[in-house]
C-alpha atoms as a PDB file:
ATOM      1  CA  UNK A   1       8.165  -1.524   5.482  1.00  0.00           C
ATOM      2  CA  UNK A   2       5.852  -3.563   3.398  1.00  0.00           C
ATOM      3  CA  UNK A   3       3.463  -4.096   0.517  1.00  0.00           C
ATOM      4  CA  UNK A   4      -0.221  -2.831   0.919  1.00  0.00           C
ATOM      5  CA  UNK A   5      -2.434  -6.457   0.712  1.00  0.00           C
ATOM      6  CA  UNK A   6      -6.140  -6.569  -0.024  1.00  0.00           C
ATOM      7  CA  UNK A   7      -7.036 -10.195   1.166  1.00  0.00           C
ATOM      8  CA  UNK A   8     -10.845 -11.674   1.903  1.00  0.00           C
ATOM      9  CA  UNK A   9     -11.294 -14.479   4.125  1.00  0.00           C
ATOM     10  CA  UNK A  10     -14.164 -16.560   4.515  1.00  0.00           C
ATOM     11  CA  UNK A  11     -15.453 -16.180   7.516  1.00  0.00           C
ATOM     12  CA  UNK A  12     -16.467 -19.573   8.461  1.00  0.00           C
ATOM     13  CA  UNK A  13     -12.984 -20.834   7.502  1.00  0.00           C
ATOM     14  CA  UNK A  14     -10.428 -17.637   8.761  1.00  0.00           C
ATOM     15  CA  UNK A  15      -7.606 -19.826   7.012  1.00  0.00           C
ATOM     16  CA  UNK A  16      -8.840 -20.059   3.433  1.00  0.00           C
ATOM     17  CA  UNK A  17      -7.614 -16.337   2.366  1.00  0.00           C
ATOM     18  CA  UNK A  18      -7.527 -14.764  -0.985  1.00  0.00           C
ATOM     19  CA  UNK A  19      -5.616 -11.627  -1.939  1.00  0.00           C
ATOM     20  CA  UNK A  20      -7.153  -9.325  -3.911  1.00  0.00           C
ATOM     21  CA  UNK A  21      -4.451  -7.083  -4.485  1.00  0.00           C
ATOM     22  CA  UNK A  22      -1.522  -5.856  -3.887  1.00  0.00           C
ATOM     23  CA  UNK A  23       0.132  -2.859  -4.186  1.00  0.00           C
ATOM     24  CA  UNK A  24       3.622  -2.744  -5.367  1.00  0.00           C
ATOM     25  CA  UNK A  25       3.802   0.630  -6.842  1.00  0.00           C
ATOM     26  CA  UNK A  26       5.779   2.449  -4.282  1.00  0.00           C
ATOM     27  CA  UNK A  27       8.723   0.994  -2.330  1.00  0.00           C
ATOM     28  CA  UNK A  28      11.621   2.534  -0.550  1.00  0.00           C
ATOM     29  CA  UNK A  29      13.578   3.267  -3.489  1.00  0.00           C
ATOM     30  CA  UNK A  30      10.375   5.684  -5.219  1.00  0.00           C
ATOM     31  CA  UNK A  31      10.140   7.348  -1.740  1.00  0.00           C
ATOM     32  CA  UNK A  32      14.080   8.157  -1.308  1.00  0.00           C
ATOM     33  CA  UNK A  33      14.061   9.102  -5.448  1.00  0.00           C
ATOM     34  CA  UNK A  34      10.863  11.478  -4.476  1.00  0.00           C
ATOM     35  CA  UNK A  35      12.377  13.313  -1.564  1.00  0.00           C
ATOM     36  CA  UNK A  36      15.567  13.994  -3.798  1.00  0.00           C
ATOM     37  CA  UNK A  37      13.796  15.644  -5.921  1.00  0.00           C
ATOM     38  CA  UNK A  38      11.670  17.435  -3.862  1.00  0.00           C
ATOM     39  CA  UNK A  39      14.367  18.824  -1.712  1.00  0.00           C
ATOM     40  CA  UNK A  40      16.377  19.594  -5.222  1.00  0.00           C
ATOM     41  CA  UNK A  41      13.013  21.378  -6.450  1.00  0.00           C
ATOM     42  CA  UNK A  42      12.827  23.258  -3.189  1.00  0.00           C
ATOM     43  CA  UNK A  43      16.346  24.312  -3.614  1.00  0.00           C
ATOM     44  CA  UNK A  44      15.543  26.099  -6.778  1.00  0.00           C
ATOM     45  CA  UNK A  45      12.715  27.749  -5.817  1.00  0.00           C
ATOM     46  CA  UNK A  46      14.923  29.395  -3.077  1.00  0.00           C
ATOM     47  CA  UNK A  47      17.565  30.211  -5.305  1.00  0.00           C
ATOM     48  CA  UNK A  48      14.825  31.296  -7.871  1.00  0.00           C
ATOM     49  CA  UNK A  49      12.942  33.973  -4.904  1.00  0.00           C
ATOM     50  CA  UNK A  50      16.641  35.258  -4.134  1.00  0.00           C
ATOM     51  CA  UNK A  51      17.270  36.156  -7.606  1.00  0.00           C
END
């Protein structure tokens, strides 16, 4: 797992590179904390339909 880069490159030179970007938002930690809770929020709804 990784980091989404934007990078440019100039084409007559492939080595000169410039990242744009880089997106460090999400990382393994925000994706196990999101499926917690989505499991936990799917739990309720069942227990909510069964009540």
């Amino acid at each position: 797992m990784g980091f989404e880069v934007v990078a440019r490159y100039d084409p007559e030179d492939p080595r000169r590179v410039v990242v744009v970007r880089t997106q460090q938002t999400f990382n393994p930690g925000t994706y196990v904390t999101n499926g917690v809770l989505l499991c936990l929020f799917g739990a309720g709804l069942a227990v909510w339909a069964l009540i």
